[in-house]
N, C-alpha and C. Protein backbone atom coordinates (compact mmCIF):
# COMPACT_ATOMS: atom_id res chain seq x y z
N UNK A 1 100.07 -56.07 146.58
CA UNK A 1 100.63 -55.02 147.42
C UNK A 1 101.54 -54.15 146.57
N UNK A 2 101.16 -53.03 146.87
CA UNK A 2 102.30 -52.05 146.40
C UNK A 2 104.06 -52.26 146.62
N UNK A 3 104.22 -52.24 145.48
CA UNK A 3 105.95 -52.16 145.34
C UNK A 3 106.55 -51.10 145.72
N UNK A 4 107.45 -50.83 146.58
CA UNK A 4 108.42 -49.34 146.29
C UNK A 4 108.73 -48.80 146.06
N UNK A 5 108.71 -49.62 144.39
CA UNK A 5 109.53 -48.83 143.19
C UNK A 5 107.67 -48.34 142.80
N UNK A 6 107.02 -48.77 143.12
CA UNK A 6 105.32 -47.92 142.56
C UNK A 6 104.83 -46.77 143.43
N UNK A 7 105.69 -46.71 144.87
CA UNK A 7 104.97 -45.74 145.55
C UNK A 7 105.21 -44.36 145.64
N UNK A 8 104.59 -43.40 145.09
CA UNK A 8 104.85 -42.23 144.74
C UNK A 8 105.54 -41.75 146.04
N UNK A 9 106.27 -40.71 145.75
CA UNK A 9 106.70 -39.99 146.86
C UNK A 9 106.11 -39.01 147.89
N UNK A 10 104.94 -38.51 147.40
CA UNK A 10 103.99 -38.28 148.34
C UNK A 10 103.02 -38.82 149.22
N UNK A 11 102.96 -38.78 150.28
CA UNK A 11 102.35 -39.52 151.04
C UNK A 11 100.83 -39.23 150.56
N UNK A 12 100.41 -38.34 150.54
CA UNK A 12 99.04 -38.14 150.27
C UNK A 12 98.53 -39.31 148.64
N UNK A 13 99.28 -39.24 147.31
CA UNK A 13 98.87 -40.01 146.46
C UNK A 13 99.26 -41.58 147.14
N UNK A 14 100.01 -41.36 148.02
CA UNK A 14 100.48 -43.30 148.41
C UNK A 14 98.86 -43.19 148.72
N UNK A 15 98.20 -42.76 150.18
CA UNK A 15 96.97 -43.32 150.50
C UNK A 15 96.24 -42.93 149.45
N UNK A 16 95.62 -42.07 148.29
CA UNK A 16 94.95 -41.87 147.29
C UNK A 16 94.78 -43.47 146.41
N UNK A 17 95.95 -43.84 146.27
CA UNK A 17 96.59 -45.18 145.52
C UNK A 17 95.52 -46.12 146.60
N UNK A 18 95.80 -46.30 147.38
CA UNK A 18 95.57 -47.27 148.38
C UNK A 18 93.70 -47.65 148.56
N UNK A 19 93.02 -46.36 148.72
CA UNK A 19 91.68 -46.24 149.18
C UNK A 19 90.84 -44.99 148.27
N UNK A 20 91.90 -45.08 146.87
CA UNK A 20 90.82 -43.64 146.39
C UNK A 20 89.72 -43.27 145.68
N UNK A 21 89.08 -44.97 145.36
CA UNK A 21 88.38 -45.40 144.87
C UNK A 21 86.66 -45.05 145.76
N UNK A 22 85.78 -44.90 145.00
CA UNK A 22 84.45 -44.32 145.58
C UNK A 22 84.38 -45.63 146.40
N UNK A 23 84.05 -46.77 145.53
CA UNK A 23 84.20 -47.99 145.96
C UNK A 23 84.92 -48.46 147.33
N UNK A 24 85.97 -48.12 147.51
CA UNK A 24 86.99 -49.06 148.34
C UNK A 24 86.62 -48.04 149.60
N UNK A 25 86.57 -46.51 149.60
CA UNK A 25 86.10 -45.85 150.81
C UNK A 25 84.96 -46.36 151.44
N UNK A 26 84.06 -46.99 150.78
CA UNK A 26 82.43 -47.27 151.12
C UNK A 26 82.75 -48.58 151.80
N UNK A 27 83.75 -49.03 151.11
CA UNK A 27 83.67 -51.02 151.57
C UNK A 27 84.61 -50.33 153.05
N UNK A 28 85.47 -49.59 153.18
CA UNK A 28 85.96 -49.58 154.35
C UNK A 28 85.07 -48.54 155.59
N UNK A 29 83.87 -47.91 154.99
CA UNK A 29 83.37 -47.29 156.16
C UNK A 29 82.80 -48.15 157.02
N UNK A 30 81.89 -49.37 155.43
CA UNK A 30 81.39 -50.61 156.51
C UNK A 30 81.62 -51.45 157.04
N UNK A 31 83.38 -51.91 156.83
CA UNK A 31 83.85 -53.00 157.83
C UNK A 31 84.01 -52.22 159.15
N UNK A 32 84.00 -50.97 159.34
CA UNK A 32 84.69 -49.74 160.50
C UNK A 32 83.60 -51.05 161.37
N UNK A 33 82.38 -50.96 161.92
CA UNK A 33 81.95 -51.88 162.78
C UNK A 33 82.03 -53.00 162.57
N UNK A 34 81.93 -53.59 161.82
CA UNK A 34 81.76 -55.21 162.46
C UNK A 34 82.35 -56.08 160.48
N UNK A 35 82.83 -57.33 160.33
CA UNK A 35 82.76 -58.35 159.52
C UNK A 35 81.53 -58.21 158.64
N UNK A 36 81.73 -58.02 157.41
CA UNK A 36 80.32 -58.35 156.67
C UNK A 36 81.07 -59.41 155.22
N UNK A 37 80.13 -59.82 154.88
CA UNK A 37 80.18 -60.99 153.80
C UNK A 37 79.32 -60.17 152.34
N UNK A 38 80.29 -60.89 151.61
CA UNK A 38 80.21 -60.19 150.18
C UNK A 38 79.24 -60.05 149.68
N UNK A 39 77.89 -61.00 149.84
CA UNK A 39 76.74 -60.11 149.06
C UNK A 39 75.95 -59.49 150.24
N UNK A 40 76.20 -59.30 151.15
CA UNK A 40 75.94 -57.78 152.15
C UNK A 40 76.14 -57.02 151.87
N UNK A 41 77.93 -56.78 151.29
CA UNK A 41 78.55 -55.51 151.12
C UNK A 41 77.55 -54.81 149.85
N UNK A 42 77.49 -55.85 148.79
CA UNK A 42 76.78 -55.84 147.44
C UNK A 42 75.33 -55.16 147.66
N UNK A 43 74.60 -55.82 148.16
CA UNK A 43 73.24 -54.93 148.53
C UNK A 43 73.17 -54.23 148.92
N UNK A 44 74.40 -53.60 149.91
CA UNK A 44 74.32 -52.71 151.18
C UNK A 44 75.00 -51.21 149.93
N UNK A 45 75.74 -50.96 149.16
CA UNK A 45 76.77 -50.74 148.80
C UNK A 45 75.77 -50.49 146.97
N UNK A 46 74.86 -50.26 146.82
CA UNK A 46 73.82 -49.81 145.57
C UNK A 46 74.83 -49.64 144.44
N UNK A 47 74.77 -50.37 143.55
CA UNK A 47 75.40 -49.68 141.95
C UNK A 47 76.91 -50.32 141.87
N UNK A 48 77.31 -50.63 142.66
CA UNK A 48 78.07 -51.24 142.59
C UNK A 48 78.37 -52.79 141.85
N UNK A 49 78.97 -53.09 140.77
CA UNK A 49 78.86 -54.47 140.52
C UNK A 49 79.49 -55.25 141.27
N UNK A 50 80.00 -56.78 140.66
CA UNK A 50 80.21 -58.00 141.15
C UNK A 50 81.56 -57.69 141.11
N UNK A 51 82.16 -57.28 139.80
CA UNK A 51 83.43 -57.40 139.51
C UNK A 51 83.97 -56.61 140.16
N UNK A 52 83.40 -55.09 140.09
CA UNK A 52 83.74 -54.31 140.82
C UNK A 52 84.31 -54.47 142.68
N UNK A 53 83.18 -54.86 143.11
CA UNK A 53 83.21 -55.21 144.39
C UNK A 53 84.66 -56.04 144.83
N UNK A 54 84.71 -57.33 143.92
CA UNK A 54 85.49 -58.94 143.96
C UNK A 54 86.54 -57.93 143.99
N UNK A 55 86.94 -56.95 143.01
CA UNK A 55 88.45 -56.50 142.29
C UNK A 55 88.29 -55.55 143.27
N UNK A 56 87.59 -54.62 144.59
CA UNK A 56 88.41 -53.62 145.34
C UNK A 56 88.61 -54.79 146.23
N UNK A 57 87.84 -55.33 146.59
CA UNK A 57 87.85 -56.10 147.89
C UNK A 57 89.60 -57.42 148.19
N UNK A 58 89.89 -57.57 147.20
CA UNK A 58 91.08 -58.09 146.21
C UNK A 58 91.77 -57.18 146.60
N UNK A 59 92.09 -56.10 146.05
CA UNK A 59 93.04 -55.05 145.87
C UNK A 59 93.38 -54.44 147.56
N UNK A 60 92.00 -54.66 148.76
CA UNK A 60 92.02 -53.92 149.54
C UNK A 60 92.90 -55.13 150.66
N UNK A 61 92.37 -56.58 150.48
CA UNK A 61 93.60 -57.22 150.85
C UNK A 61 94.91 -57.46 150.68
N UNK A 62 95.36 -57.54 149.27
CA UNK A 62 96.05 -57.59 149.03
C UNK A 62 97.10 -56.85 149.56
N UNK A 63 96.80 -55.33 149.54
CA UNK A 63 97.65 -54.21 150.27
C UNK A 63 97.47 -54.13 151.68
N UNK A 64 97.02 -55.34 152.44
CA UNK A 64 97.19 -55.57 153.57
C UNK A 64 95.74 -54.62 154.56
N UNK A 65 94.62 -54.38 153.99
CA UNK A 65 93.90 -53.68 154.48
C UNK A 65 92.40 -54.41 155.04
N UNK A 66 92.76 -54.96 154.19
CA UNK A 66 91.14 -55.86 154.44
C UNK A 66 91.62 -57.15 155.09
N UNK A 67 91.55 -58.12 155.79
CA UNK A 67 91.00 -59.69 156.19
C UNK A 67 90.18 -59.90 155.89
N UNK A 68 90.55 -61.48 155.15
CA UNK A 68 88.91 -62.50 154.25
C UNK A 68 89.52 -63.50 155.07
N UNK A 69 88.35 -63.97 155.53
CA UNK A 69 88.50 -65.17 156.46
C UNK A 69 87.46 -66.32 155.64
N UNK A 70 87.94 -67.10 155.21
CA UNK A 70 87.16 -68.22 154.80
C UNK A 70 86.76 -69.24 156.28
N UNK A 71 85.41 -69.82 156.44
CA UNK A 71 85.19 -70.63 157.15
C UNK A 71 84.69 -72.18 156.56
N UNK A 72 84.96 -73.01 156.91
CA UNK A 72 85.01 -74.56 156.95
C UNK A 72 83.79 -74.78 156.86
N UNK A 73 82.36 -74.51 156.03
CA UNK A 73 81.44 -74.68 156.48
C UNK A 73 80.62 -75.02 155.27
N UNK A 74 79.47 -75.68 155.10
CA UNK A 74 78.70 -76.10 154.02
C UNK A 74 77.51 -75.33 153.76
N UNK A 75 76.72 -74.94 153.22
CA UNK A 75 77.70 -74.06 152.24
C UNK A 75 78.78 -72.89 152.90
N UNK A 76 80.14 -72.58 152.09
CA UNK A 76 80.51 -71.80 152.50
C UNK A 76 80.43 -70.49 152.90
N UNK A 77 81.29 -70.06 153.49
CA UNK A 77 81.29 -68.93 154.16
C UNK A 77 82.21 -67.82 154.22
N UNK A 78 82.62 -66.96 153.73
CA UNK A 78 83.37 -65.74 153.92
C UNK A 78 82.94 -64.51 154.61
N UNK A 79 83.88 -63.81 155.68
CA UNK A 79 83.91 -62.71 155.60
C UNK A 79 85.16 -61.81 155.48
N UNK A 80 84.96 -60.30 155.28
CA UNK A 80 85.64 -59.79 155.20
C UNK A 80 85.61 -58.39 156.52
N UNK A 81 86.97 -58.07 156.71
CA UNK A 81 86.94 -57.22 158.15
C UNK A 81 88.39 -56.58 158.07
N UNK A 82 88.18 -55.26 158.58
CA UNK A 82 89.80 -54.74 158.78
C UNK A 82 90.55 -55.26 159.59
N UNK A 83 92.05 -55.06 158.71
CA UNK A 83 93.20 -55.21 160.06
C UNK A 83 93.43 -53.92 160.50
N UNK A 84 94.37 -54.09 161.26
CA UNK A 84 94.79 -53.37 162.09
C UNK A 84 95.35 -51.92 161.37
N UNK A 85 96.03 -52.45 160.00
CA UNK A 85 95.95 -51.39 159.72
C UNK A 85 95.04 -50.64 158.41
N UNK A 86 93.83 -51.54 158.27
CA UNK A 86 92.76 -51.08 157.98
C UNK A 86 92.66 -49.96 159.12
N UNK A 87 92.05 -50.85 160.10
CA UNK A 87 91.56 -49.79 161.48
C UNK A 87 92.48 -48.66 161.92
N UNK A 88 93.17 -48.30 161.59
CA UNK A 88 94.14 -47.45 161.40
C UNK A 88 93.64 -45.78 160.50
N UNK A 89 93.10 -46.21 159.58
CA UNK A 89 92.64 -45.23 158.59
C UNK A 89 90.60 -44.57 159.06
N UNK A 90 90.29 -45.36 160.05
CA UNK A 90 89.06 -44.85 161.14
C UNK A 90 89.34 -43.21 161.00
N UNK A 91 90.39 -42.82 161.85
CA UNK A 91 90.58 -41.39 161.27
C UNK A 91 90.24 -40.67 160.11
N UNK A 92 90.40 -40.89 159.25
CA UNK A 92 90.49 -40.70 157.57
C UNK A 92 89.15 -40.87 157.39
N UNK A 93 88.04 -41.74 157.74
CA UNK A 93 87.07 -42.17 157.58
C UNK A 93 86.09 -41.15 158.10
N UNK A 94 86.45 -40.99 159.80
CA UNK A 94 86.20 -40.38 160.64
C UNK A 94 85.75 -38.43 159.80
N UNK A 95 87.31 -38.09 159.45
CA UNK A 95 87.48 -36.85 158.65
C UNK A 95 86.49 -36.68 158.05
N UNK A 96 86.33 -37.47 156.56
CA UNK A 96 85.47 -37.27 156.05
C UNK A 96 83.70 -37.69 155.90
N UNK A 97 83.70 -38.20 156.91
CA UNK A 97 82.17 -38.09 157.36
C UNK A 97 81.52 -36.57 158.38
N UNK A 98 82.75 -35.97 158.69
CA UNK A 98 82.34 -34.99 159.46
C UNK A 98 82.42 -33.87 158.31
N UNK A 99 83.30 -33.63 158.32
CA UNK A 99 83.16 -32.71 156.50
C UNK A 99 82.12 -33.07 155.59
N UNK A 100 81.53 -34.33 155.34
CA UNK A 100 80.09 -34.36 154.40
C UNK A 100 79.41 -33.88 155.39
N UNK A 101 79.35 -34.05 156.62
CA UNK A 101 77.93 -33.47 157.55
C UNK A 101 77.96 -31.68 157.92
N UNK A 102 78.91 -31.72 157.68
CA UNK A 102 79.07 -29.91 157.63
C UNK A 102 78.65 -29.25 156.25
N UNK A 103 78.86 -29.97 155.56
CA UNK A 103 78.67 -29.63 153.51
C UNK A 103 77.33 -29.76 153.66
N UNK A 104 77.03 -30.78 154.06
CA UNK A 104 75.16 -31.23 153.84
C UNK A 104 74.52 -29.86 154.57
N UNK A 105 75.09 -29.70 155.88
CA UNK A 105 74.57 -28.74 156.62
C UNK A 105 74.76 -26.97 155.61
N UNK A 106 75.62 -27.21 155.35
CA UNK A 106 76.02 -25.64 154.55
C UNK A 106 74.69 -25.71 153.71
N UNK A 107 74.96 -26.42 153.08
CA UNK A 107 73.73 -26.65 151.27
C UNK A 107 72.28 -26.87 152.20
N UNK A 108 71.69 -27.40 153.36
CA UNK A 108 70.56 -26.95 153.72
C UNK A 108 70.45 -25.37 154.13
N UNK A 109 71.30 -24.97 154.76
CA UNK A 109 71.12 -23.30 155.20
C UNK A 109 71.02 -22.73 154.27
N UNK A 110 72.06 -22.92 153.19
CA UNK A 110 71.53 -22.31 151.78
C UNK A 110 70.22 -22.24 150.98
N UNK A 111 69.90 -23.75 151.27
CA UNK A 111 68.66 -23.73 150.88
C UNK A 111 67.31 -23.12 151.44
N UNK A 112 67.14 -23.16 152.58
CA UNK A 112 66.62 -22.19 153.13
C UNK A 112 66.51 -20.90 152.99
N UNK A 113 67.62 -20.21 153.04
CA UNK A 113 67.61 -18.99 153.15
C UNK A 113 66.77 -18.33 151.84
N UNK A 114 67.18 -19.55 150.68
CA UNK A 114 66.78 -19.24 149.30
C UNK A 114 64.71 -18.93 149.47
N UNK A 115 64.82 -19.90 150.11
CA UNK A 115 62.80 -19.98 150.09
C UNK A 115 61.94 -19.21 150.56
C-alpha cells in the first residue's frame, strides 16, 4: 500500500499510481462482474505474462483494491474480486469504455467517408 509520504499531491497521479498500468485497468474491467481465478484472468487477458499478471494482481491488493480469497480445497483454489473500493472506480472504468466507443465510432466514420 501506498505510503503518504509516496502519494503525490495530485489526485489524478495518486489514481494514475494506483491503476495506470494497461495491465491492472484490464484485470479491473474483469473483476467489474463477477470473481475470476488467475489463469482465467491469464487466457482471458492475451500477452500478458505470469509475472506480470502475479505482480499487478499483488500490487492491486495490496493497495486495498483487489480481494484474493483462498479456498480450503484440493486442489486449491483462488479467486480474485473487487472491494468495495475496487467497485468504487466502476465509474472510471465506466468513463473510459464509453470514450473508446465514441473513438472507435469517430475512426469508422472516418473511414468511410475515405472509401
Amino acid at each position: 500500500m501506498m505510503t503518504r509520504e509516496e502519494m503525490p499531491p495530485c489526485p489524478v497521479a495518486t489514481t494514475v499510481m494506483l491503476i495506470g498500468s494497461k495491465w491492472k485497468l484490464l484485470i479491473l474491467r474483469n473483476l467489474r462482474n463477477r470473481p475470476w481465478r488467475f489463469n482465467e484472468l491469464r487466457r482471458d487477458l492475451q500477452g500478458v505474462s505470469h509475472k506480470v499478471l502475479a505482480d499487478s494482481l499483488h500490487s492491486l491488493e495490496d493497495d486495498g483494491i483487489v480481494i484474493r480469497t483462498a479456498y480450503p480445497e484440493v486442489p486449491p483454489r483462488v479467486e480474485y474480486s473487487l472491494s468495495a473500493l475496487g467497485q468504487s472506480m466502476n465509474p472510471i472504468i465506466d468513463a473510459m469504455a464509453e470514450f473508446g466507443r465514441a473513438y472507435q465510432e469517430q475512426l469508422r466514420r472516418q473511414d468511410s467517408s475515405r472509401a
